[in-house]
ModelCIF file with pLDDT and N, C-alpha, C, O atoms, coordinates in Angstrom:
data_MODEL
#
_entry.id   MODEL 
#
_entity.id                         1 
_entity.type                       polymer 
_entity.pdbx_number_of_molecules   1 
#
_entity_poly.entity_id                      1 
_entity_poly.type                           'polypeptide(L)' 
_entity_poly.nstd_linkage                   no 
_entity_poly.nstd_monomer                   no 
_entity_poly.pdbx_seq_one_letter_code       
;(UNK)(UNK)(UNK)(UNK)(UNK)(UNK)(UNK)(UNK)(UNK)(UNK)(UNK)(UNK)(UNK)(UNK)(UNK)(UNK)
(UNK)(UNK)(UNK)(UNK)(UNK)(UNK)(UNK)(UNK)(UNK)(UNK)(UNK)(UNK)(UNK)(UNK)(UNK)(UNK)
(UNK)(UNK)(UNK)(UNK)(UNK)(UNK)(UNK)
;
_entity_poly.pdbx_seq_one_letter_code_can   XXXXXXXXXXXXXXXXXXXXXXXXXXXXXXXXXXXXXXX 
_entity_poly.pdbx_strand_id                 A 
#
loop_
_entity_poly_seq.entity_id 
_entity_poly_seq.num 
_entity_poly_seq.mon_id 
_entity_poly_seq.hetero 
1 1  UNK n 
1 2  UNK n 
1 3  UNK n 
1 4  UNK n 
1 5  UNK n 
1 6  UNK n 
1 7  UNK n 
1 8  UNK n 
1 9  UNK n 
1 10 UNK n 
1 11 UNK n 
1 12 UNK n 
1 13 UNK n 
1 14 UNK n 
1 15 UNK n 
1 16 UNK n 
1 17 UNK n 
1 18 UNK n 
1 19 UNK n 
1 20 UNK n 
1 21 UNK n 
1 22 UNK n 
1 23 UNK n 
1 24 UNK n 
1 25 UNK n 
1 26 UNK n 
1 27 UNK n 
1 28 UNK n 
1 29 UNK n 
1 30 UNK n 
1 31 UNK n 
1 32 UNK n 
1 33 UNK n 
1 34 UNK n 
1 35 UNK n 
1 36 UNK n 
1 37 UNK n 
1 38 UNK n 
1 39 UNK n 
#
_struct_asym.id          A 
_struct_asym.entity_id   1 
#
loop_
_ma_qa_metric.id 
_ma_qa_metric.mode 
_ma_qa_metric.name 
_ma_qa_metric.software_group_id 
_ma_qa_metric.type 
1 global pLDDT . pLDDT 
2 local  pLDDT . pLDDT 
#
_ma_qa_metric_global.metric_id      1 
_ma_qa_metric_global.metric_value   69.54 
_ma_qa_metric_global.model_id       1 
_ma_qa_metric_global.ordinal_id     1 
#
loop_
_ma_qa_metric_local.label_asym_id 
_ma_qa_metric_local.label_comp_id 
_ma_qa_metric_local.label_seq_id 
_ma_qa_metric_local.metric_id 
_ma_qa_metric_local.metric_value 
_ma_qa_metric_local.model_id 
_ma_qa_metric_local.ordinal_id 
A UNK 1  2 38.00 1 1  
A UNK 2  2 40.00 1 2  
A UNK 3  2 39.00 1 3  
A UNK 4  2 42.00 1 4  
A UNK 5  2 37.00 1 5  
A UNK 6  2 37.00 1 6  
A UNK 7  2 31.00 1 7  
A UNK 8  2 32.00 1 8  
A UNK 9  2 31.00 1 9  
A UNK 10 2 36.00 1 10 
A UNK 11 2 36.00 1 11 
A UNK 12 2 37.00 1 12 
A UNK 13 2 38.00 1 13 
A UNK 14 2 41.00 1 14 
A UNK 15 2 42.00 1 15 
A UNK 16 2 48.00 1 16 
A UNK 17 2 56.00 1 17 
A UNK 18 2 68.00 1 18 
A UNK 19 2 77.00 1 19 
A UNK 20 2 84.00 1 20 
A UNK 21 2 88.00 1 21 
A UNK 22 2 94.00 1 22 
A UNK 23 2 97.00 1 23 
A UNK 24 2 96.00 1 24 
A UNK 25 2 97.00 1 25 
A UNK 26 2 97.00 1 26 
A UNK 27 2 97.00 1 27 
A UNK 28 2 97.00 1 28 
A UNK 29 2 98.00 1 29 
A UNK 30 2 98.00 1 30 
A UNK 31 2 98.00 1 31 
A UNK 32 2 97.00 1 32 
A UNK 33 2 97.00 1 33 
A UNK 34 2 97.00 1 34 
A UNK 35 2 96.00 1 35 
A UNK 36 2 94.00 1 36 
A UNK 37 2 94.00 1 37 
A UNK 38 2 96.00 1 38 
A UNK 39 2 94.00 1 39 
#
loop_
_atom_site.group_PDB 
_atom_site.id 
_atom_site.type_symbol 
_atom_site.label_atom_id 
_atom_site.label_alt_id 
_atom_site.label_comp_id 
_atom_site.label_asym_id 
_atom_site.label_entity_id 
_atom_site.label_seq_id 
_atom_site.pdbx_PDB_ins_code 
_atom_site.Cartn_x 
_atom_site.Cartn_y 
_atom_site.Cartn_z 
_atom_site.occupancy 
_atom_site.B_iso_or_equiv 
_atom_site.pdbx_formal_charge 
_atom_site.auth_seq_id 
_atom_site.auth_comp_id 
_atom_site.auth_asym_id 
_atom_site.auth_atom_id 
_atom_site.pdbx_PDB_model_num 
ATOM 1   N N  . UNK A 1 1  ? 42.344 36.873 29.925 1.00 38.00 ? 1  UNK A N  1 
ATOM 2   C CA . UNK A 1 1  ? 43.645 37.322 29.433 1.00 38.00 ? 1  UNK A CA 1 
ATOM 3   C C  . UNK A 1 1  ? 43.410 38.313 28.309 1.00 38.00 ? 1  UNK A C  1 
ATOM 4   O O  . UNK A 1 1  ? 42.791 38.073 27.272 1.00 38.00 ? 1  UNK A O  1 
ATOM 5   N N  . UNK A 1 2  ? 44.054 39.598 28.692 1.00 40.00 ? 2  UNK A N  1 
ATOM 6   C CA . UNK A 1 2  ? 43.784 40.838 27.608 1.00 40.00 ? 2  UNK A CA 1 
ATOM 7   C C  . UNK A 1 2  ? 45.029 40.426 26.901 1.00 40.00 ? 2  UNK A C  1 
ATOM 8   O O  . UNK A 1 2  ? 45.907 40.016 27.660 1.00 40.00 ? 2  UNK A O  1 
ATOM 9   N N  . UNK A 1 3  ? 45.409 40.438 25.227 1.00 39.00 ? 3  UNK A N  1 
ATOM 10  C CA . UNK A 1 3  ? 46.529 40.751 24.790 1.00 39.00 ? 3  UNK A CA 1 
ATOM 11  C C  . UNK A 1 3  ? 46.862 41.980 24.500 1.00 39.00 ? 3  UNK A C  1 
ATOM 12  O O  . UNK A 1 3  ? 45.803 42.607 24.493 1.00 39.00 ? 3  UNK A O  1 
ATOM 13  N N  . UNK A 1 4  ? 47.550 42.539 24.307 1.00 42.00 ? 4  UNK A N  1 
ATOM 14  C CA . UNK A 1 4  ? 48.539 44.015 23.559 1.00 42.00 ? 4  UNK A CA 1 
ATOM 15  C C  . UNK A 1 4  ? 49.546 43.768 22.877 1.00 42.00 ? 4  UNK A C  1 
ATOM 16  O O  . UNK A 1 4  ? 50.608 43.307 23.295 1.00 42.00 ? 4  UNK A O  1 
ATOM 17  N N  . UNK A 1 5  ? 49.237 44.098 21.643 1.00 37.00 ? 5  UNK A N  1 
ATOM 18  C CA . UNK A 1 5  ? 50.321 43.615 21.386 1.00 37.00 ? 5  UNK A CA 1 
ATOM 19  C C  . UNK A 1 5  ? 51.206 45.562 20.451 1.00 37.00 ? 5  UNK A C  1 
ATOM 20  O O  . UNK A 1 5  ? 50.719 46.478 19.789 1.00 37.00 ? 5  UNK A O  1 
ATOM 21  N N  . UNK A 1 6  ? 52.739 45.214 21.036 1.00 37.00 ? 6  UNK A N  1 
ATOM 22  C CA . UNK A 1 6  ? 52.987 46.478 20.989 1.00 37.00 ? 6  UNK A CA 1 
ATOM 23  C C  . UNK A 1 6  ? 54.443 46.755 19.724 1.00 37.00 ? 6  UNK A C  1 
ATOM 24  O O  . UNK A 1 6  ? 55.481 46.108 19.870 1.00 37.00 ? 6  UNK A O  1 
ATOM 25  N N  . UNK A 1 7  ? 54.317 47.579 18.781 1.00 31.00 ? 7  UNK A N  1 
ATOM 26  C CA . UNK A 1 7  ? 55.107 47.578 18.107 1.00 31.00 ? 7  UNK A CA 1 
ATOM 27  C C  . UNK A 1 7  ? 56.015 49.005 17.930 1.00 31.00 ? 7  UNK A C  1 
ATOM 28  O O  . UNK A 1 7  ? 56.145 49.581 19.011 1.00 31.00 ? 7  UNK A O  1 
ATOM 29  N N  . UNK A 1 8  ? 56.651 49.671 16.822 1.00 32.00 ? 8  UNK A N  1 
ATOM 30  C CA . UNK A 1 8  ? 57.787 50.080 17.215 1.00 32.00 ? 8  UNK A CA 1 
ATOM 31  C C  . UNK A 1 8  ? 58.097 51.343 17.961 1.00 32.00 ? 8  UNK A C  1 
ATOM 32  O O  . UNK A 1 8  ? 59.196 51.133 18.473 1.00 32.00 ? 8  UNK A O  1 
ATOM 33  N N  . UNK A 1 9  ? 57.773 52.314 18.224 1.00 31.00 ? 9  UNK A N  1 
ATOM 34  C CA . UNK A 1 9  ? 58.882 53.547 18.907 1.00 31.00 ? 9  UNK A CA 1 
ATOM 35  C C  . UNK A 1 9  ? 58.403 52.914 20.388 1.00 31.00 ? 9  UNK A C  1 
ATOM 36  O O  . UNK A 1 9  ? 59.258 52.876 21.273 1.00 31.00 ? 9  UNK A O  1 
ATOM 37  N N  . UNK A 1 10 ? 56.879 52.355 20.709 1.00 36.00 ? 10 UNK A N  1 
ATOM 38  C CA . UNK A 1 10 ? 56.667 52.088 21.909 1.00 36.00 ? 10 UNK A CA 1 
ATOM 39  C C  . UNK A 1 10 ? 57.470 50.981 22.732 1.00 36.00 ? 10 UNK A C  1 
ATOM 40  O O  . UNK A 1 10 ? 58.004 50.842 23.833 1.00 36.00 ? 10 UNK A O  1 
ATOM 41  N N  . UNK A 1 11 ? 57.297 50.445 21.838 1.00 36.00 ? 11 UNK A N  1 
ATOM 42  C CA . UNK A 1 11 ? 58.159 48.564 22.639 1.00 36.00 ? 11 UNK A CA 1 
ATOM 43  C C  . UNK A 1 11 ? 59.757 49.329 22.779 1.00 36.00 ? 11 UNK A C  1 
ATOM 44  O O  . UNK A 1 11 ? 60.379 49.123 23.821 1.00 36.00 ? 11 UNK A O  1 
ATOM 45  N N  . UNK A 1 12 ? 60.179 49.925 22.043 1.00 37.00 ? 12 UNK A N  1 
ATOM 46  C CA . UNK A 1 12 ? 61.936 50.453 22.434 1.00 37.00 ? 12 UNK A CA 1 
ATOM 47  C C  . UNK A 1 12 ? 61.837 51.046 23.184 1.00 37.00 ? 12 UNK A C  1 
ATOM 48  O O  . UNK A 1 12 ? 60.960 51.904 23.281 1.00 37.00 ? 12 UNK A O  1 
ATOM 49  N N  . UNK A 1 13 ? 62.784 50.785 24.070 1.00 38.00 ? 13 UNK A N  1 
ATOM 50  C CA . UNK A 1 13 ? 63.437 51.337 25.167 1.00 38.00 ? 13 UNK A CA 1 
ATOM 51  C C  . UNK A 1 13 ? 64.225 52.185 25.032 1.00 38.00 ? 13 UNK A C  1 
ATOM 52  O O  . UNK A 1 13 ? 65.086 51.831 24.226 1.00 38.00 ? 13 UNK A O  1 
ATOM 53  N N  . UNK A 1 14 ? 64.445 53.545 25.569 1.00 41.00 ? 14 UNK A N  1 
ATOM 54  C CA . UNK A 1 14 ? 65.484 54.170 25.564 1.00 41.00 ? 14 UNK A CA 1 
ATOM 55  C C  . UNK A 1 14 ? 66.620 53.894 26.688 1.00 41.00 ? 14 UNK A C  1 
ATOM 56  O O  . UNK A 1 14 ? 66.371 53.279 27.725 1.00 41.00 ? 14 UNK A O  1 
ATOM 57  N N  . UNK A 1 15 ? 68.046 54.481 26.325 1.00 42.00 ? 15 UNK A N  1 
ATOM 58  C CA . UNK A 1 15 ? 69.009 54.051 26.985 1.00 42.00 ? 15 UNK A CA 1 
ATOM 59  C C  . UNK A 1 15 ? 69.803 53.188 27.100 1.00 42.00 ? 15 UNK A C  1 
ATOM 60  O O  . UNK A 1 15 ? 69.389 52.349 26.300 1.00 42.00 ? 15 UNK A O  1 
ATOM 61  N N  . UNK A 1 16 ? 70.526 52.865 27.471 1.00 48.00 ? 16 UNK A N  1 
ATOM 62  C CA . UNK A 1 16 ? 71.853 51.627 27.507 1.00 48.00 ? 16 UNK A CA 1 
ATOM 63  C C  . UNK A 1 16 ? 72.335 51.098 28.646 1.00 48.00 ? 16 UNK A C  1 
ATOM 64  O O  . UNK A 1 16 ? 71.916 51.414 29.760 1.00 48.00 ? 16 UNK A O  1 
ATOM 65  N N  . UNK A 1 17 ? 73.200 50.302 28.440 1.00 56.00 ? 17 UNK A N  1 
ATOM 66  C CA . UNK A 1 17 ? 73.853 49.422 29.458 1.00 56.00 ? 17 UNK A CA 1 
ATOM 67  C C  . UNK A 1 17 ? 73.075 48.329 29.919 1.00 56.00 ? 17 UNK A C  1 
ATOM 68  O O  . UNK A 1 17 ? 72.772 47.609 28.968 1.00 56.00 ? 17 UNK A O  1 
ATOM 69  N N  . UNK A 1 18 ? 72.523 47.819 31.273 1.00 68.00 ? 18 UNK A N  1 
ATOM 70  C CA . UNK A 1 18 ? 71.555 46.923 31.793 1.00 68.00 ? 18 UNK A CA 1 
ATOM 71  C C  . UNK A 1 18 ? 69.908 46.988 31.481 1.00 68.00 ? 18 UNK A C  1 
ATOM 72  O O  . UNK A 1 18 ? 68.997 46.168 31.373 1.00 68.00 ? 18 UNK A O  1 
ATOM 73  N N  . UNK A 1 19 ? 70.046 48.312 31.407 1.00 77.00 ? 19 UNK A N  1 
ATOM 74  C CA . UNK A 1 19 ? 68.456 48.543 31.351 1.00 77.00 ? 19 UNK A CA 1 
ATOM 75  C C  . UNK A 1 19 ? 67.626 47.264 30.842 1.00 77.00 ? 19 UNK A C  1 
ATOM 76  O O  . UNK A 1 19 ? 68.099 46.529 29.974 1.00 77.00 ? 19 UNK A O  1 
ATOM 77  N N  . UNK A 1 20 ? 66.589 47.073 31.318 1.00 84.00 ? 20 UNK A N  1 
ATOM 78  C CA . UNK A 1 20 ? 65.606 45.544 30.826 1.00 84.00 ? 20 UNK A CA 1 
ATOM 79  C C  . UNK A 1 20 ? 65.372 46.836 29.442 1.00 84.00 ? 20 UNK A C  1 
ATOM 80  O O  . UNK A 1 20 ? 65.653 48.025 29.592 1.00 84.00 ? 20 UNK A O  1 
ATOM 81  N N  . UNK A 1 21 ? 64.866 46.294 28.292 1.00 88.00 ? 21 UNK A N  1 
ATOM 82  C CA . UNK A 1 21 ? 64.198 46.736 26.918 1.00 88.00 ? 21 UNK A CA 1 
ATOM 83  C C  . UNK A 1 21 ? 63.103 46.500 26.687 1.00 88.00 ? 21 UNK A C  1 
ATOM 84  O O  . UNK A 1 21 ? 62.508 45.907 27.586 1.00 88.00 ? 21 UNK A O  1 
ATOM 85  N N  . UNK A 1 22 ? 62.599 46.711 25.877 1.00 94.00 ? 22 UNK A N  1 
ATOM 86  C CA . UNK A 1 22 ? 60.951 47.205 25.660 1.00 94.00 ? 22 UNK A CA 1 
ATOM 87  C C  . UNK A 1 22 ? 60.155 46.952 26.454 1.00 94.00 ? 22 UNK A C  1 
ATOM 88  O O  . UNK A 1 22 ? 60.097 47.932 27.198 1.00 94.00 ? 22 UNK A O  1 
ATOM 89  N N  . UNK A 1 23 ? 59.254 45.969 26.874 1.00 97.00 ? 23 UNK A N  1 
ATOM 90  C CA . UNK A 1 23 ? 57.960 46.484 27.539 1.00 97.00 ? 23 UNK A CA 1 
ATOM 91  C C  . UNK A 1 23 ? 58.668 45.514 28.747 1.00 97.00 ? 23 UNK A C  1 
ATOM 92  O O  . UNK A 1 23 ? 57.772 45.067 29.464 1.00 97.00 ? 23 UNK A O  1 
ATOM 93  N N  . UNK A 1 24 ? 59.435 45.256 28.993 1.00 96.00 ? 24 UNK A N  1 
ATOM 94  C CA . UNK A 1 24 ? 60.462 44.629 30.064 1.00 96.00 ? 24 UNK A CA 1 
ATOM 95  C C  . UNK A 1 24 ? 60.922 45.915 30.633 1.00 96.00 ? 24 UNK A C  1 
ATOM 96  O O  . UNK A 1 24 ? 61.078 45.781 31.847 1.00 96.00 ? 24 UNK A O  1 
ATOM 97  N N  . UNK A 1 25 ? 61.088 46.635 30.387 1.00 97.00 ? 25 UNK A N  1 
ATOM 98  C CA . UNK A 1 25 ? 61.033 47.929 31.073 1.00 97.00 ? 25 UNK A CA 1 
ATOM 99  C C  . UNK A 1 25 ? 59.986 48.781 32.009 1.00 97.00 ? 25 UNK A C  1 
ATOM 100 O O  . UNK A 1 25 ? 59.023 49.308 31.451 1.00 97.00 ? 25 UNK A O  1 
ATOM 101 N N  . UNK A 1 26 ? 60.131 48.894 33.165 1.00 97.00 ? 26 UNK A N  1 
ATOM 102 C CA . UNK A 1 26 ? 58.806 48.953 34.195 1.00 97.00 ? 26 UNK A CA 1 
ATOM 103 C C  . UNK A 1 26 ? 57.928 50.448 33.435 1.00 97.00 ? 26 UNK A C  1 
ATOM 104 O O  . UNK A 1 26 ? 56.713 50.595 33.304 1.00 97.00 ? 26 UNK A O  1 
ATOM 105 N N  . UNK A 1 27 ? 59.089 51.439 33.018 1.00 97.00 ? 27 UNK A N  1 
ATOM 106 C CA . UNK A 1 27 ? 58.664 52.428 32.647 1.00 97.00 ? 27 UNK A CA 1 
ATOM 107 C C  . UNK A 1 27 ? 57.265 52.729 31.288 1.00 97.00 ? 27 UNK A C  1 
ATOM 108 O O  . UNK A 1 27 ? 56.151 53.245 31.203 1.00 97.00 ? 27 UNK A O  1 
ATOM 109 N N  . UNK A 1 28 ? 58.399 51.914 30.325 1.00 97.00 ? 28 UNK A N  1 
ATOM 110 C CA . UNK A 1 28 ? 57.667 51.461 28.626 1.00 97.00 ? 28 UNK A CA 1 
ATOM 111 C C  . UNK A 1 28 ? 56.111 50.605 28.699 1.00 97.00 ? 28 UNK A C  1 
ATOM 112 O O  . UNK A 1 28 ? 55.090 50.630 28.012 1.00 97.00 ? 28 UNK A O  1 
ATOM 113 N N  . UNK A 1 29 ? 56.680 49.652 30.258 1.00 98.00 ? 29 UNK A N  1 
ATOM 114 C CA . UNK A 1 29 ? 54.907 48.852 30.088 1.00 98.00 ? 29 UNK A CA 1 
ATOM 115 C C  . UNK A 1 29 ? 53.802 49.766 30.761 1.00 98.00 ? 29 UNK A C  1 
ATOM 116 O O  . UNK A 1 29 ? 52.644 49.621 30.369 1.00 98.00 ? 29 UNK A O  1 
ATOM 117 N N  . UNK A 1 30 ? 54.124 50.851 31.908 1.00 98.00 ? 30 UNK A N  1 
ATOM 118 C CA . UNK A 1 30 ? 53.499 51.812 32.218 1.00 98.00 ? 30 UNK A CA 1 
ATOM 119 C C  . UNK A 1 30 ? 53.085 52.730 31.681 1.00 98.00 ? 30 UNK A C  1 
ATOM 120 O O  . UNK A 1 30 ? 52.333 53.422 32.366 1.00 98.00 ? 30 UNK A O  1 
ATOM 121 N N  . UNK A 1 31 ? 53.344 53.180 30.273 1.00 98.00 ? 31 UNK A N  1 
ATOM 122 C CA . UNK A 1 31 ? 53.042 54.063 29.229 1.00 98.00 ? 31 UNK A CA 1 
ATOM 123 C C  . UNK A 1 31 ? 51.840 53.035 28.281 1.00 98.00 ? 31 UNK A C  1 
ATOM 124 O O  . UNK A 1 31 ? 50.666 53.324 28.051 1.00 98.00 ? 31 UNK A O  1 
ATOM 125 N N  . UNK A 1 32 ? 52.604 51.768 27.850 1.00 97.00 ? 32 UNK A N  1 
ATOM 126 C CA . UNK A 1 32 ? 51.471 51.226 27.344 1.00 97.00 ? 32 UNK A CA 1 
ATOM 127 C C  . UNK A 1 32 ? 50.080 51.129 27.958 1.00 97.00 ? 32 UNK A C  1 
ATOM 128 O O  . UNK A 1 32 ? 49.004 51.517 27.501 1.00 97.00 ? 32 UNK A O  1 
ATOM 129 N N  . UNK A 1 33 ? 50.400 50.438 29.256 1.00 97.00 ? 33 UNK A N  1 
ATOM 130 C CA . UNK A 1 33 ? 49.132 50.370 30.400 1.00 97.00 ? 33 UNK A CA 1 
ATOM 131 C C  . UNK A 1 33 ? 47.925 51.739 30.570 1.00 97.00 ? 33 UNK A C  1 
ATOM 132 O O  . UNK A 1 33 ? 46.718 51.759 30.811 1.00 97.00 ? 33 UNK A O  1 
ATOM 133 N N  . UNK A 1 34 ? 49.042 52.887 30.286 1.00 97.00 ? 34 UNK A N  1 
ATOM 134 C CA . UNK A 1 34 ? 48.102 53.694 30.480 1.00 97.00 ? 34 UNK A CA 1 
ATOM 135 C C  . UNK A 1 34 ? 47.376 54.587 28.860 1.00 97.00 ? 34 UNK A C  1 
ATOM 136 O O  . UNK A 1 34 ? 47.006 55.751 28.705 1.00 97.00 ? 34 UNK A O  1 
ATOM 137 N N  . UNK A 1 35 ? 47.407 53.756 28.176 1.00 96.00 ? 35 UNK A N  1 
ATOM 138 C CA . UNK A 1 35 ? 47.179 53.704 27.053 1.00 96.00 ? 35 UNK A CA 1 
ATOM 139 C C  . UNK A 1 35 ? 46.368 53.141 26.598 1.00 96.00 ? 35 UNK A C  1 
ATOM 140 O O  . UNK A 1 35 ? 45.554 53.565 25.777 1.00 96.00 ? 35 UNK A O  1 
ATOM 141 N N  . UNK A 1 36 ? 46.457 51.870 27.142 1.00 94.00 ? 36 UNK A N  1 
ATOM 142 C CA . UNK A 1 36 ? 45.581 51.123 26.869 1.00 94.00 ? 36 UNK A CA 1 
ATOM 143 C C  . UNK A 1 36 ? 43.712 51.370 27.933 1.00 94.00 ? 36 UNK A C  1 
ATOM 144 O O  . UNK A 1 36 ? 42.544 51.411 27.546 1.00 94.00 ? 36 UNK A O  1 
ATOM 145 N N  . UNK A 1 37 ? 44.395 51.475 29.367 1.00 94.00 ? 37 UNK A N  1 
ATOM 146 C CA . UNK A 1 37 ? 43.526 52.146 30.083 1.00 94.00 ? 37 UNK A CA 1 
ATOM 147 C C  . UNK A 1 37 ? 42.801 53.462 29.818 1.00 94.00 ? 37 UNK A C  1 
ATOM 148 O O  . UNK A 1 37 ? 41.589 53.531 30.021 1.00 94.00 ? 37 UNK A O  1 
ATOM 149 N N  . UNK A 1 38 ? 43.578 54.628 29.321 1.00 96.00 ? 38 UNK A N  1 
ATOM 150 C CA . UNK A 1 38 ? 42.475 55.761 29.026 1.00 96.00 ? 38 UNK A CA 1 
ATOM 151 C C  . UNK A 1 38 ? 41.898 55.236 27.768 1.00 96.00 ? 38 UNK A C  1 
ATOM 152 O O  . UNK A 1 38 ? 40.755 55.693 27.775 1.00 96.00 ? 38 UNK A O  1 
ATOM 153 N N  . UNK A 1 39 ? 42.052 54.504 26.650 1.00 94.00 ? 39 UNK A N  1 
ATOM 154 C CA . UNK A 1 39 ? 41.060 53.855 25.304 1.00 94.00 ? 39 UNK A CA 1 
ATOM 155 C C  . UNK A 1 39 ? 40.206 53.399 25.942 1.00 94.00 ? 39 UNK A C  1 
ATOM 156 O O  . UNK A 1 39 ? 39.265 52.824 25.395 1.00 94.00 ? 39 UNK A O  1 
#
């Protein structure tokens, strides 16, 4: 088990209404992921 742990402009989500938020967002955990992958 890798942790990440992710704090602020990344973990927010942009946008409103339903949208899932921070890394509940398919988009936001795909930015981290690949973040963490090219390090």
């Amino acid at each position: 088990a890798v942790a990440v742990f992710v704090t602020g402009a990344l973990a927010t989500a942009c946008g409103g209404g339903s949208s899932p938020s921070g890394l509940n967002n398919p988009d936001t955990l795909a930015s981290a992921i690949r973040d963490s992958a090219q390090h």
